[in-house]
C-alpha atoms as a PDB file:
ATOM      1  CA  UNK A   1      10.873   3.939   2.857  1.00  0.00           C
ATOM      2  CA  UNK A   2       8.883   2.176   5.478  1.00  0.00           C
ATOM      3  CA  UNK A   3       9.990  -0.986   8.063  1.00  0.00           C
ATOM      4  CA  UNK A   4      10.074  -4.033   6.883  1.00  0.00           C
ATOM      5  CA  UNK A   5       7.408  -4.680   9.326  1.00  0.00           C
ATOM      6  CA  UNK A   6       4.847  -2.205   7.134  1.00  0.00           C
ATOM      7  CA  UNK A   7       6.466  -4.666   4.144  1.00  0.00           C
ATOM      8  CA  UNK A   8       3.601  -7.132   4.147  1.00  0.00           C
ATOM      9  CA  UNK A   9       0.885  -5.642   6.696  1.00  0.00           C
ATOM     10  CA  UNK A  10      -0.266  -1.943   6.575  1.00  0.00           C
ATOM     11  CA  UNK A  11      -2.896  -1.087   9.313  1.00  0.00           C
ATOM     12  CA  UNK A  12      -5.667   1.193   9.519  1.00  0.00           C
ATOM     13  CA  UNK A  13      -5.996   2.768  12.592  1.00  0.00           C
ATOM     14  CA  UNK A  14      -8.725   4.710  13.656  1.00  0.00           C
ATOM     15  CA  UNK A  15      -8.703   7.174  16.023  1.00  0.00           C
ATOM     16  CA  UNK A  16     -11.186   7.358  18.770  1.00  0.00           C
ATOM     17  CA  UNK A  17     -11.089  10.066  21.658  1.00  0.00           C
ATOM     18  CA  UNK A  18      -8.718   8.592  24.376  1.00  0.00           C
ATOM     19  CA  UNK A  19      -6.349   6.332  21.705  1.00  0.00           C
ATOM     20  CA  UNK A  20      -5.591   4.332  18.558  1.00  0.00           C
ATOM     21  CA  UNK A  21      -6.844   0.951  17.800  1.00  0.00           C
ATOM     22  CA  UNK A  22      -5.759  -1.141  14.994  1.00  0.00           C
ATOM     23  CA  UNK A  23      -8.918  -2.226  13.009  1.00  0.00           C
ATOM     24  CA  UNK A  24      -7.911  -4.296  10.157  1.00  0.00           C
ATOM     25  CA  UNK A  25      -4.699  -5.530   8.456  1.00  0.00           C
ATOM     26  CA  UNK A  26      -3.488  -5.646   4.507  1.00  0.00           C
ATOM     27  CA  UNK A  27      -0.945  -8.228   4.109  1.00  0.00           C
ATOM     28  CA  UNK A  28       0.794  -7.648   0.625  1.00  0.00           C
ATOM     29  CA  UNK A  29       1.169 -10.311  -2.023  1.00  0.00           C
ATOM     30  CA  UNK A  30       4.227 -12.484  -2.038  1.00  0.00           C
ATOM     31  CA  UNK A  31       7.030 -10.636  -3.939  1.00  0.00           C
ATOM     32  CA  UNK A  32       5.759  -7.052  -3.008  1.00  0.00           C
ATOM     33  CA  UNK A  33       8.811  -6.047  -1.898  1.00  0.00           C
ATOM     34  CA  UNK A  34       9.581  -2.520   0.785  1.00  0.00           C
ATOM     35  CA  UNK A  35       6.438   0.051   0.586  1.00  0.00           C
ATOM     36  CA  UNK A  36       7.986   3.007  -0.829  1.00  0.00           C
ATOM     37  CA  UNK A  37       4.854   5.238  -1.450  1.00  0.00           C
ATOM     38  CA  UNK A  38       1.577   5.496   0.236  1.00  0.00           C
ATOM     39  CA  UNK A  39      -1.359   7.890  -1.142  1.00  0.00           C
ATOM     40  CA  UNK A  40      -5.237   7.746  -0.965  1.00  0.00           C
ATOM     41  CA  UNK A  41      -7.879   8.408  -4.172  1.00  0.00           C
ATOM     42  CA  UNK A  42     -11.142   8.335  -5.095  1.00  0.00           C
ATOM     43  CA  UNK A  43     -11.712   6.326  -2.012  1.00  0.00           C
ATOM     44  CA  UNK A  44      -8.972   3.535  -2.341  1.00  0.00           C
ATOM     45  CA  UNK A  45      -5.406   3.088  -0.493  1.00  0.00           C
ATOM     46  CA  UNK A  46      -2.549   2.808  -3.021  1.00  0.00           C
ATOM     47  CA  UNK A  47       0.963   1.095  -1.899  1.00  0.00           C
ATOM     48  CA  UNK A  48       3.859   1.344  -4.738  1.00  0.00           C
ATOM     49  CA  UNK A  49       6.668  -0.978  -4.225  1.00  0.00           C
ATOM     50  CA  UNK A  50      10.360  -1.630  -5.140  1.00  0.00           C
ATOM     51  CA  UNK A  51       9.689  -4.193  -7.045  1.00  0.00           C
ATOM     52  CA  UNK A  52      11.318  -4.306 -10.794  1.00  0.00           C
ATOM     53  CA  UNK A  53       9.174  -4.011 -12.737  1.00  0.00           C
ATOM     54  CA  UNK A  54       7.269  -1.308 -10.428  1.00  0.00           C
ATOM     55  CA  UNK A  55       4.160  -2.361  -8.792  1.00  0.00           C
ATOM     56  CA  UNK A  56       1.286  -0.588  -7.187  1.00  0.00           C
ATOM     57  CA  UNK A  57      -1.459  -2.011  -5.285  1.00  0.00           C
ATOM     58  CA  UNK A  58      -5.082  -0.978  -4.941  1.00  0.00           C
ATOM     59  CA  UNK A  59      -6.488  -1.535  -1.592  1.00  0.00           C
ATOM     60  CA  UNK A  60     -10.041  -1.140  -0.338  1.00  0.00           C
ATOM     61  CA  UNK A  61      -9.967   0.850   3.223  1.00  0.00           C
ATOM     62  CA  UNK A  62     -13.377  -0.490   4.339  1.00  0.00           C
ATOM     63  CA  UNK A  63     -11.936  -4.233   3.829  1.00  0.00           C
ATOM     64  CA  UNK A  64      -8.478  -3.655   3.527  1.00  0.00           C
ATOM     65  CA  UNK A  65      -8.295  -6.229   0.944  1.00  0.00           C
ATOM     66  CA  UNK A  66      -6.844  -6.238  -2.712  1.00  0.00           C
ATOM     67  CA  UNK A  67      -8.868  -4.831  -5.179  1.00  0.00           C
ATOM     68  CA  UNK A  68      -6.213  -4.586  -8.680  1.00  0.00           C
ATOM     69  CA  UNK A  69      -2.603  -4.316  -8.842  1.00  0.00           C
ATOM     70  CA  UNK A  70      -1.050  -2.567 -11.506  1.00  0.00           C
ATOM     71  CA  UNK A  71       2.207  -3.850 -13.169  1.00  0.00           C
ATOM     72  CA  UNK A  72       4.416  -1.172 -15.019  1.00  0.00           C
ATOM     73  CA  UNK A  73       5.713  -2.077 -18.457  1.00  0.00           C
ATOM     74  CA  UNK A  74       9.359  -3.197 -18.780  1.00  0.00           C
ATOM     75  CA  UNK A  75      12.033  -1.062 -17.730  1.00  0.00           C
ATOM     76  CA  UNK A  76      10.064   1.071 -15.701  1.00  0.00           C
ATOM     77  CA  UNK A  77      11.011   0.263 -12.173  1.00  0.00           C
ATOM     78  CA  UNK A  78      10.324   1.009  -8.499  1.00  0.00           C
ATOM     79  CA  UNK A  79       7.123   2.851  -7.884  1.00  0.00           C
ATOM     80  CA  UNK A  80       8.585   4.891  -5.537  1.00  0.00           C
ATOM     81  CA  UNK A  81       6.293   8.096  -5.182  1.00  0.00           C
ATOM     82  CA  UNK A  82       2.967   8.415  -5.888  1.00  0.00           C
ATOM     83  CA  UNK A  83       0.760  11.330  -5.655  1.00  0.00           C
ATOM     84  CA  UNK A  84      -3.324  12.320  -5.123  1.00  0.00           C
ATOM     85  CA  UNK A  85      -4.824  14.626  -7.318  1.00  0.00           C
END
């Protein structure tokens, strides 16, 4: 589980040769609740939340704004892994 801090703004940080510099923020949507699962695909950041029912949000890393957020059905709660295939 990440800070509460990473809760509503994850960072991309890019890493040049001497150190790290933040380069843009996401802030989550109200309600996203505690980033349990981070993973990358087919170009796009994914965040999965513990949220009831489970969310997971689809986040453009050139931007770093929402693109779609997906809302499991009923009874399927917490997105709390995901995975990149």
């Amino acid at each position: 589980m990440f800070s509460r801090d990473t809760i509503r703004r994850l960072a991309m940080l890019i890493k040049s040769r001497r150190s790290m510099e933040l380069v843009k923020t996401f802030t989550a949507p109200s309600g996203h609740n505690y980033v349990y699962a981070l993973t990358t695909l087919s170009g796009y950041v994914y965040a999965g939340y513990d949220t009831s029912p489970g969310k997971v949000d689809k986040i453009s890393p050139s931007t770093m704004e929402l693109v779609k957020t997906f809302i499991a059905p009923l009874g399927h709660n917490y997105a709390l892994k995901l995975t990149s295939l």
